[in-house]
PDB file of N, CA and C in Angstrom:
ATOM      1  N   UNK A   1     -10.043 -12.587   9.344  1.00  0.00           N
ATOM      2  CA  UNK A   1      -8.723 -12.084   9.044  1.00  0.00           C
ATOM      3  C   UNK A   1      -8.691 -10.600   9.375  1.00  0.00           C
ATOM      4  N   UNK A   2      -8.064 -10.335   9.863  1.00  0.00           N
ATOM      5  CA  UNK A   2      -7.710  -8.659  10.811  1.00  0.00           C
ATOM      6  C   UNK A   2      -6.380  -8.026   9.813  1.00  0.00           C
ATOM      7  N   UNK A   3      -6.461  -6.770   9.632  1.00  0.00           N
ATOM      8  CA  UNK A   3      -5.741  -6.207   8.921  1.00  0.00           C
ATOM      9  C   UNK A   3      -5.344  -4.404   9.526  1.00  0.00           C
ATOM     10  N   UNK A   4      -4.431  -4.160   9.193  1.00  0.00           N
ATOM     11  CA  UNK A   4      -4.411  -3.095   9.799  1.00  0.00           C
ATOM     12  C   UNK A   4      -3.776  -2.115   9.083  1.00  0.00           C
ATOM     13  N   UNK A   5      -4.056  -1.092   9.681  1.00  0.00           N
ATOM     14  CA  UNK A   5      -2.849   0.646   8.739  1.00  0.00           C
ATOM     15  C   UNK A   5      -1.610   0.379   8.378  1.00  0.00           C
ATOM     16  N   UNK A   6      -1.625   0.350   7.170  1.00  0.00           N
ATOM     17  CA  UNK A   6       0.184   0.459   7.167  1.00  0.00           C
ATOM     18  C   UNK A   6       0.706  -0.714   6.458  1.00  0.00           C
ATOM     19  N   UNK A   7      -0.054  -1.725   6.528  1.00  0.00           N
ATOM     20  CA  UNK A   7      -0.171  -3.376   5.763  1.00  0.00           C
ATOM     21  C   UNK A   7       0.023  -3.101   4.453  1.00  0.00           C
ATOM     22  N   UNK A   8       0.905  -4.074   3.843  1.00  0.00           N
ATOM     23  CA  UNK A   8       0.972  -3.856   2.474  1.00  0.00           C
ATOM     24  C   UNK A   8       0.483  -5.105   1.987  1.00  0.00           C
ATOM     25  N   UNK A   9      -0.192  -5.930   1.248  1.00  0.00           N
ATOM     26  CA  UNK A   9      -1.118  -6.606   0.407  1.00  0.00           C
ATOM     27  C   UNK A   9      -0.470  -6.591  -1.008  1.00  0.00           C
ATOM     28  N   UNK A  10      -0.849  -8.149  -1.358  1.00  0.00           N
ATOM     29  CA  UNK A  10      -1.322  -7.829  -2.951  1.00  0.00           C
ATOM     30  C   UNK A  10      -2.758  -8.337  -3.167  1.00  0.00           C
ATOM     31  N   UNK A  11      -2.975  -7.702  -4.337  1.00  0.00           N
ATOM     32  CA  UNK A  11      -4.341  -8.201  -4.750  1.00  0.00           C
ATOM     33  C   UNK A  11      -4.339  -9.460  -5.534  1.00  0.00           C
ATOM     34  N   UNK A  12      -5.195 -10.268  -5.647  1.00  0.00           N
ATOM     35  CA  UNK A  12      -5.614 -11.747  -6.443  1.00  0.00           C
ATOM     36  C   UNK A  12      -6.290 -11.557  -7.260  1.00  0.00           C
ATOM     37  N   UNK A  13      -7.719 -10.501  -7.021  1.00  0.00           N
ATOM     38  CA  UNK A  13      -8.671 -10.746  -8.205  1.00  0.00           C
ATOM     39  C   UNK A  13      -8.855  -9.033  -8.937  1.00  0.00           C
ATOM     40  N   UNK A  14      -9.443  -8.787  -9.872  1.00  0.00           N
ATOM     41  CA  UNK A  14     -10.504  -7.751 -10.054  1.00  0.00           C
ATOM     42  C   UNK A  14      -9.052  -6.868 -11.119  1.00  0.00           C
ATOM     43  N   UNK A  15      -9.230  -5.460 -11.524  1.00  0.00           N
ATOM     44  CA  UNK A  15      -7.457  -5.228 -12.409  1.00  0.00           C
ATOM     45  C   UNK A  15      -6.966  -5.088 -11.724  1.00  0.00           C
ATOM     46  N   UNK A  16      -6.800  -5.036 -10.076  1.00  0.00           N
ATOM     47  CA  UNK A  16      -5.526  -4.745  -9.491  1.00  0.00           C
ATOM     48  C   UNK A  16      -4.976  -5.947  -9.547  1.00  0.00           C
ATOM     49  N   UNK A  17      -5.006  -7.128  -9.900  1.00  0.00           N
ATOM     50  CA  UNK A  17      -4.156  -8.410  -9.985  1.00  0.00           C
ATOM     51  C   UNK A  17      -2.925  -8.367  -9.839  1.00  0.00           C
ATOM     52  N   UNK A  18      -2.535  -8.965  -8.648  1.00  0.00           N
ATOM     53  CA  UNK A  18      -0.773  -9.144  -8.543  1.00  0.00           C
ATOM     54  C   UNK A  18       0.155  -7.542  -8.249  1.00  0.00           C
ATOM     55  N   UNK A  19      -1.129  -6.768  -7.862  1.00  0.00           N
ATOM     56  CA  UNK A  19      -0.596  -5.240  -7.530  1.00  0.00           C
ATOM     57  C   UNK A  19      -0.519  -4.964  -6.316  1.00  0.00           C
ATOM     58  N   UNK A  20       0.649  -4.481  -6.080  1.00  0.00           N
ATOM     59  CA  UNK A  20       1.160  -4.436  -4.772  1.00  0.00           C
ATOM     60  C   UNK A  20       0.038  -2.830  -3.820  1.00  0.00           C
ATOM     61  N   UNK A  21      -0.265  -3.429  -3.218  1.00  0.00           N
ATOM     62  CA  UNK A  21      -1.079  -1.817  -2.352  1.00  0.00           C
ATOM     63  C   UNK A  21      -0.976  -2.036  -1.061  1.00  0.00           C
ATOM     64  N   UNK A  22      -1.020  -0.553  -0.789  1.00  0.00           N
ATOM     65  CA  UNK A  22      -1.324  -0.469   1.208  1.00  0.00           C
ATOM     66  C   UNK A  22      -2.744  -0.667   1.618  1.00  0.00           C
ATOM     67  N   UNK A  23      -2.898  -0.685   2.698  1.00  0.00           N
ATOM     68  CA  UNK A  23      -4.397  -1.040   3.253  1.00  0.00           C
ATOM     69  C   UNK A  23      -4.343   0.487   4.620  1.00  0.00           C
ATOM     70  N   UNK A  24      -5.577   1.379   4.410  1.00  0.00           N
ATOM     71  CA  UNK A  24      -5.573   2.712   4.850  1.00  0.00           C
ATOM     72  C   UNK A  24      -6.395   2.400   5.661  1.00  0.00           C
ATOM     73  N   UNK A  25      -7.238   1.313   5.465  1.00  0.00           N
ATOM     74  CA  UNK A  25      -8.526   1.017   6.913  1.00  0.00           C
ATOM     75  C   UNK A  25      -8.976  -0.069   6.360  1.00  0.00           C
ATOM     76  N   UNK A  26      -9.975  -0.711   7.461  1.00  0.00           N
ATOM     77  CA  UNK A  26     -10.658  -2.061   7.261  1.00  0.00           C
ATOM     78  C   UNK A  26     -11.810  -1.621   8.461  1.00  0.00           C
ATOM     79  N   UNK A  27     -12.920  -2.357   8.161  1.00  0.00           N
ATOM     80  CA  UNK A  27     -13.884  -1.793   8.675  1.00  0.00           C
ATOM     81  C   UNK A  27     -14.453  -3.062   8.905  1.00  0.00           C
ATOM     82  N   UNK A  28     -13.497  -4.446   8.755  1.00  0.00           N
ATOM     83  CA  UNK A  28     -14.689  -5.642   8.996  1.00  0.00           C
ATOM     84  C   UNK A  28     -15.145  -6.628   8.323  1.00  0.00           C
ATOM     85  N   UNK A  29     -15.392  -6.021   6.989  1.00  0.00           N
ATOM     86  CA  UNK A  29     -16.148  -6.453   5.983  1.00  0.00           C
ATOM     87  C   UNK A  29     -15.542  -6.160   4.935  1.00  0.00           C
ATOM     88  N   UNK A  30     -14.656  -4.945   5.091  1.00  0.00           N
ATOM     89  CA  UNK A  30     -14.082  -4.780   3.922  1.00  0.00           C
ATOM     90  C   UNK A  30     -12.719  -4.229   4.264  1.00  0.00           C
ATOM     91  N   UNK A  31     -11.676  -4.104   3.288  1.00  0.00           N
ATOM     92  CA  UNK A  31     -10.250  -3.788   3.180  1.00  0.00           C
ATOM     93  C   UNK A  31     -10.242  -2.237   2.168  1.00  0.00           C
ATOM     94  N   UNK A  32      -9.732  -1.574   2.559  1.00  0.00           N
ATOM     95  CA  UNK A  32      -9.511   0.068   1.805  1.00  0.00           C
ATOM     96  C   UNK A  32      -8.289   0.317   1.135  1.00  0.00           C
ATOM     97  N   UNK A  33      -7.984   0.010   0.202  1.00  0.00           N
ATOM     98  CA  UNK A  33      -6.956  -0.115  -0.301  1.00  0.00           C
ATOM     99  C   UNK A  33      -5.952   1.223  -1.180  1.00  0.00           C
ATOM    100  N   UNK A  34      -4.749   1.667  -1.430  1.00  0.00           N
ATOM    101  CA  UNK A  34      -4.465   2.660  -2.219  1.00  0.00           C
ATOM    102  C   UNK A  34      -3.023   2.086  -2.462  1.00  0.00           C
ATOM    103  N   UNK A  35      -2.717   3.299  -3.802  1.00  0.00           N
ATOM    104  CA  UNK A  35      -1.005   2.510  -4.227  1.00  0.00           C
ATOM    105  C   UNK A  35      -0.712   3.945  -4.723  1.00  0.00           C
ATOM    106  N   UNK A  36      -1.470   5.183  -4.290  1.00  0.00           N
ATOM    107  CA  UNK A  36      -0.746   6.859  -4.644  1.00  0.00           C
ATOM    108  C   UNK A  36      -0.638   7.064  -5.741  1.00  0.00           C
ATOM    109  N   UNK A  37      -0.780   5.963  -6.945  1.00  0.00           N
ATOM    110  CA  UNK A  37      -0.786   6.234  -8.302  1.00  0.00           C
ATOM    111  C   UNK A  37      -2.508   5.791  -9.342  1.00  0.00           C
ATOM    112  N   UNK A  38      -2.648   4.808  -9.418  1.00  0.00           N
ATOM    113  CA  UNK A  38      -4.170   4.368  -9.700  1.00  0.00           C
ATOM    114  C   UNK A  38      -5.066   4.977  -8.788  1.00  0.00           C
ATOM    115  N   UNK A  39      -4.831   4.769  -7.239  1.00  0.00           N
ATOM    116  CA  UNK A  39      -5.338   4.172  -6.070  1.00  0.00           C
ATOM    117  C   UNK A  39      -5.384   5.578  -5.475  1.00  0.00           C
ATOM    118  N   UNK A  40      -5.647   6.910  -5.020  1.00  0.00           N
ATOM    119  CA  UNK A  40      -5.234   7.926  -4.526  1.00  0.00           C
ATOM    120  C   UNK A  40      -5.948   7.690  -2.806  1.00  0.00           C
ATOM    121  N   UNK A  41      -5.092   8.322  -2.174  1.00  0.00           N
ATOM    122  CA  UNK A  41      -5.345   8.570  -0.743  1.00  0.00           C
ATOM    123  C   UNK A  41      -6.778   8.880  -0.239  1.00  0.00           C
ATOM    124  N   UNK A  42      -7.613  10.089  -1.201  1.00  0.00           N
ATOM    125  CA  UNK A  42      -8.849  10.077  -1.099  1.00  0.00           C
ATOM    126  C   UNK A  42      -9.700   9.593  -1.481  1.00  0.00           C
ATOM    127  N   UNK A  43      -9.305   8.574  -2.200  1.00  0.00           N
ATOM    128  CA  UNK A  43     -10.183   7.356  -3.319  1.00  0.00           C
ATOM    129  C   UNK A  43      -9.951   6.497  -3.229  1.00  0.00           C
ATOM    130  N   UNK A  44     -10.003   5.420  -1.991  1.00  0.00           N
ATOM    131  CA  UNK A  44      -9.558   4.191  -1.706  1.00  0.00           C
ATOM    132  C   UNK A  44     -10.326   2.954  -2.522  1.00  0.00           C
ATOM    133  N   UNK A  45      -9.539   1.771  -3.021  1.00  0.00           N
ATOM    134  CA  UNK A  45     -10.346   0.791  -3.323  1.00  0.00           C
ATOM    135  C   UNK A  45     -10.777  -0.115  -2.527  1.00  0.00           C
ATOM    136  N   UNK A  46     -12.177  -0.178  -2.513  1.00  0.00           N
ATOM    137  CA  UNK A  46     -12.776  -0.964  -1.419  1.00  0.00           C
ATOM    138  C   UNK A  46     -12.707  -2.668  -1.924  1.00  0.00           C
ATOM    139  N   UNK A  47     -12.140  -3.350  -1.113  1.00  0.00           N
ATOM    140  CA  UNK A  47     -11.713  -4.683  -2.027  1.00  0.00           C
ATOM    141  C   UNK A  47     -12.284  -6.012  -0.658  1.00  0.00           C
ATOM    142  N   UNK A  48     -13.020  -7.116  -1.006  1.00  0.00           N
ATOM    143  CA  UNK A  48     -12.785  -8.079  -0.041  1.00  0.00           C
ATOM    144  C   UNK A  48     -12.166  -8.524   0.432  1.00  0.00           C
ATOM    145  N   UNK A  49     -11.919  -8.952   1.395  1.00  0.00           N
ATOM    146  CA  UNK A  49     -10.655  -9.844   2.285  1.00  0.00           C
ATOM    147  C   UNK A  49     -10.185 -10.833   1.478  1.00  0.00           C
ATOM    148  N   UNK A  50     -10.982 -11.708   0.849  1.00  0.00           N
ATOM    149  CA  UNK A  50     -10.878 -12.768  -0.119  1.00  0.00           C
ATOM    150  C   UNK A  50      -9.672 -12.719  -0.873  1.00  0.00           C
ATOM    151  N   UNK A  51      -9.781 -11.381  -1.388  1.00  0.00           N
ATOM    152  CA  UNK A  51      -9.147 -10.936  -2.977  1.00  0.00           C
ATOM    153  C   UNK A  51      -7.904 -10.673  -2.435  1.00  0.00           C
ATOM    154  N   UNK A  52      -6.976 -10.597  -1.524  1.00  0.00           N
ATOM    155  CA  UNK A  52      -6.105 -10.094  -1.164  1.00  0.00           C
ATOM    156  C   UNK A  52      -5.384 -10.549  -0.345  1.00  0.00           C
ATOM    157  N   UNK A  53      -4.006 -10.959  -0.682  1.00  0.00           N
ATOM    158  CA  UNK A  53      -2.576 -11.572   0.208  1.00  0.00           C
ATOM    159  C   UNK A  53      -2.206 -10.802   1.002  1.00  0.00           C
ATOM    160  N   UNK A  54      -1.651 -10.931   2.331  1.00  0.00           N
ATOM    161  CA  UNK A  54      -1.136 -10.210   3.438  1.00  0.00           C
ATOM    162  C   UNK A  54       0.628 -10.666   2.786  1.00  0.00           C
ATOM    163  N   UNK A  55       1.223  -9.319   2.757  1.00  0.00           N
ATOM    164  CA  UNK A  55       2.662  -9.992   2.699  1.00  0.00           C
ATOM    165  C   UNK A  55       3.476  -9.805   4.244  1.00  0.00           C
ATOM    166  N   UNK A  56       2.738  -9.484   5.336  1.00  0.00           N
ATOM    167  CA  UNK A  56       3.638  -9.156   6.653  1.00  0.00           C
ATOM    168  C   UNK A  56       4.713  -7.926   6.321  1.00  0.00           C
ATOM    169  N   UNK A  57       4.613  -6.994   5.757  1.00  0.00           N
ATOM    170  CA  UNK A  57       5.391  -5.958   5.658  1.00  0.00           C
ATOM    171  C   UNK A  57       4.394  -4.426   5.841  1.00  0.00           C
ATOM    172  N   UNK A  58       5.027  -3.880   6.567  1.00  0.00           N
ATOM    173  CA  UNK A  58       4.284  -2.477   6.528  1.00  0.00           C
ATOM    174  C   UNK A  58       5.177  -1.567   6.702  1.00  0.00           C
ATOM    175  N   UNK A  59       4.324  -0.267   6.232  1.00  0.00           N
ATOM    176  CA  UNK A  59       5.133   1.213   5.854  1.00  0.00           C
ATOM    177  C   UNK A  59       5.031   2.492   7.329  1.00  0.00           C
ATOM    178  N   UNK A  60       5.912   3.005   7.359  1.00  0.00           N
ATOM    179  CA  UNK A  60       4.663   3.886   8.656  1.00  0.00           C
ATOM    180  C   UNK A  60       3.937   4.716   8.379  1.00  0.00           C
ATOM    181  N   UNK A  61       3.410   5.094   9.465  1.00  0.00           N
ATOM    182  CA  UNK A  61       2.197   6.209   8.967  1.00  0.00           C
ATOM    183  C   UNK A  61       2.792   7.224   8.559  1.00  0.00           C
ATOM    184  N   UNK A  62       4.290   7.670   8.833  1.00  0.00           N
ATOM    185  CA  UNK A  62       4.255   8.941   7.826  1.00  0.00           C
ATOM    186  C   UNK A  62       3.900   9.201   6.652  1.00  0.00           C
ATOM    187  N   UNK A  63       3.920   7.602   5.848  1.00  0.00           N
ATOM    188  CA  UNK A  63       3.966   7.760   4.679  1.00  0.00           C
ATOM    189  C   UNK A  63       3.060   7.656   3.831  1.00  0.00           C
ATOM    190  N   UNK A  64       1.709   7.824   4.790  1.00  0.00           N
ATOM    191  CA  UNK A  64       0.308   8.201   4.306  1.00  0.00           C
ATOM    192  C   UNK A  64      -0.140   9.515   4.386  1.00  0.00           C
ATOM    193  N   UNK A  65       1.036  10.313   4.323  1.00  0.00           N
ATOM    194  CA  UNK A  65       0.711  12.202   4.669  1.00  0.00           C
ATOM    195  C   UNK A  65       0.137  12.801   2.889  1.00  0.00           C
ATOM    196  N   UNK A  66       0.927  11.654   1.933  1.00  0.00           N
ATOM    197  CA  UNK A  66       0.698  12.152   0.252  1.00  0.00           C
ATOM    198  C   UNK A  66       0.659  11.086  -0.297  1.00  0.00           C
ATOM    199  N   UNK A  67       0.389  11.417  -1.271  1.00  0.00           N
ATOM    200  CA  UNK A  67       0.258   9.866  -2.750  1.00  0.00           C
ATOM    201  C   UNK A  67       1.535   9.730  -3.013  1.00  0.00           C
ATOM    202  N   UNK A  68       2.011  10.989  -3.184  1.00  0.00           N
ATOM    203  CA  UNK A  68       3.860  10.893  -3.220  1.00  0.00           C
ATOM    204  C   UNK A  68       4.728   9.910  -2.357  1.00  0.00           C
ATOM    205  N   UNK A  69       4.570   9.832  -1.209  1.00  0.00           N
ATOM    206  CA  UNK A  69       5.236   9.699  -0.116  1.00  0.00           C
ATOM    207  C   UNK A  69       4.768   7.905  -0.092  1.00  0.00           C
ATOM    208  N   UNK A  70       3.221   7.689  -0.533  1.00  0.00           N
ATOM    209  CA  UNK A  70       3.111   6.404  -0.543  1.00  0.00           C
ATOM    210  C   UNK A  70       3.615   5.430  -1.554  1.00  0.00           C
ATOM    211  N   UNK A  71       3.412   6.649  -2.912  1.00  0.00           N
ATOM    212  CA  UNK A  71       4.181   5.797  -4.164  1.00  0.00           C
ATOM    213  C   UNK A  71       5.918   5.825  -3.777  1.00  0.00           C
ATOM    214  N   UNK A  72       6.559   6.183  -3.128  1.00  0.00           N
ATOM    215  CA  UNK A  72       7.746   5.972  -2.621  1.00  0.00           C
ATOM    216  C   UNK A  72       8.029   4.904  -2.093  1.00  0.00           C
ATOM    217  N   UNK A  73       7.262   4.749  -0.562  1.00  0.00           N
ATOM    218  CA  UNK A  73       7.185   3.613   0.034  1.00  0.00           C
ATOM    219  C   UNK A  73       6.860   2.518  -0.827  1.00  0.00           C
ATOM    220  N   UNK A  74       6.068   2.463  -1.282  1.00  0.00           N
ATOM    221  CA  UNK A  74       5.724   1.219  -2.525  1.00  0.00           C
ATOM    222  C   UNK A  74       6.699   0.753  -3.260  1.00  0.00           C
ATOM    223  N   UNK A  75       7.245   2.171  -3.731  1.00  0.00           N
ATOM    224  CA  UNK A  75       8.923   1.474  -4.924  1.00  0.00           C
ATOM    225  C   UNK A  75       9.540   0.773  -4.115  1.00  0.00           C
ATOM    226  N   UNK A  76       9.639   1.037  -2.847  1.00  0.00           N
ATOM    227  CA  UNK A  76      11.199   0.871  -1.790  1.00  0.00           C
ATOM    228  C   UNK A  76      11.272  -0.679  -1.498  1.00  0.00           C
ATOM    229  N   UNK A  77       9.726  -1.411  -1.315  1.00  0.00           N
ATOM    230  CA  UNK A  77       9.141  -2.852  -1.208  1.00  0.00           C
ATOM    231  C   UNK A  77       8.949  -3.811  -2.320  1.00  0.00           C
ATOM    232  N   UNK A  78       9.269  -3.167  -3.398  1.00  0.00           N
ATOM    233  CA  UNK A  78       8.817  -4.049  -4.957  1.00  0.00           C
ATOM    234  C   UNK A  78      10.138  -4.702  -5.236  1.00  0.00           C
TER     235      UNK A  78
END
């Protein structure tokens, strides 16, 4: 399963359950996850592919410039 910048996800397992997040990188093996509020831009959650729904919606990259700008994008999709 291939994932890319900008992807918005929810999670299945672990406390992010049923929490909506972006995906900032994938490396393969794993999915990098943030939501600008728990989740910060420089502190990504590293989560398995497993654990996590693709919803086919994504944000653009502007809106990975702040945590601000991502917790925005996030409200705008919920």
């Amino acid at each position: 399963m291939e994932f890319r910048k900008g992807e918005l996800v929810v999670c299945t397992a672990g406390r992010e359950n049923e929490r909506l997040m972006c995906v900032v990188a994938f490396d393969g093996e794993y999915v990098y996850l943030c939501d600008g509020k728990e989740r910060k831009l420089y502190n990504p959650k590293r989560k398995n592919p497993k654990h996590v729904i693709k919803t086919n919606k994504f944000i653009p990259d502007n809106m990975f410039l702040t945590d601000r700008a991502l917790r925005k994008a996030l409200s705008k999709e919920v």
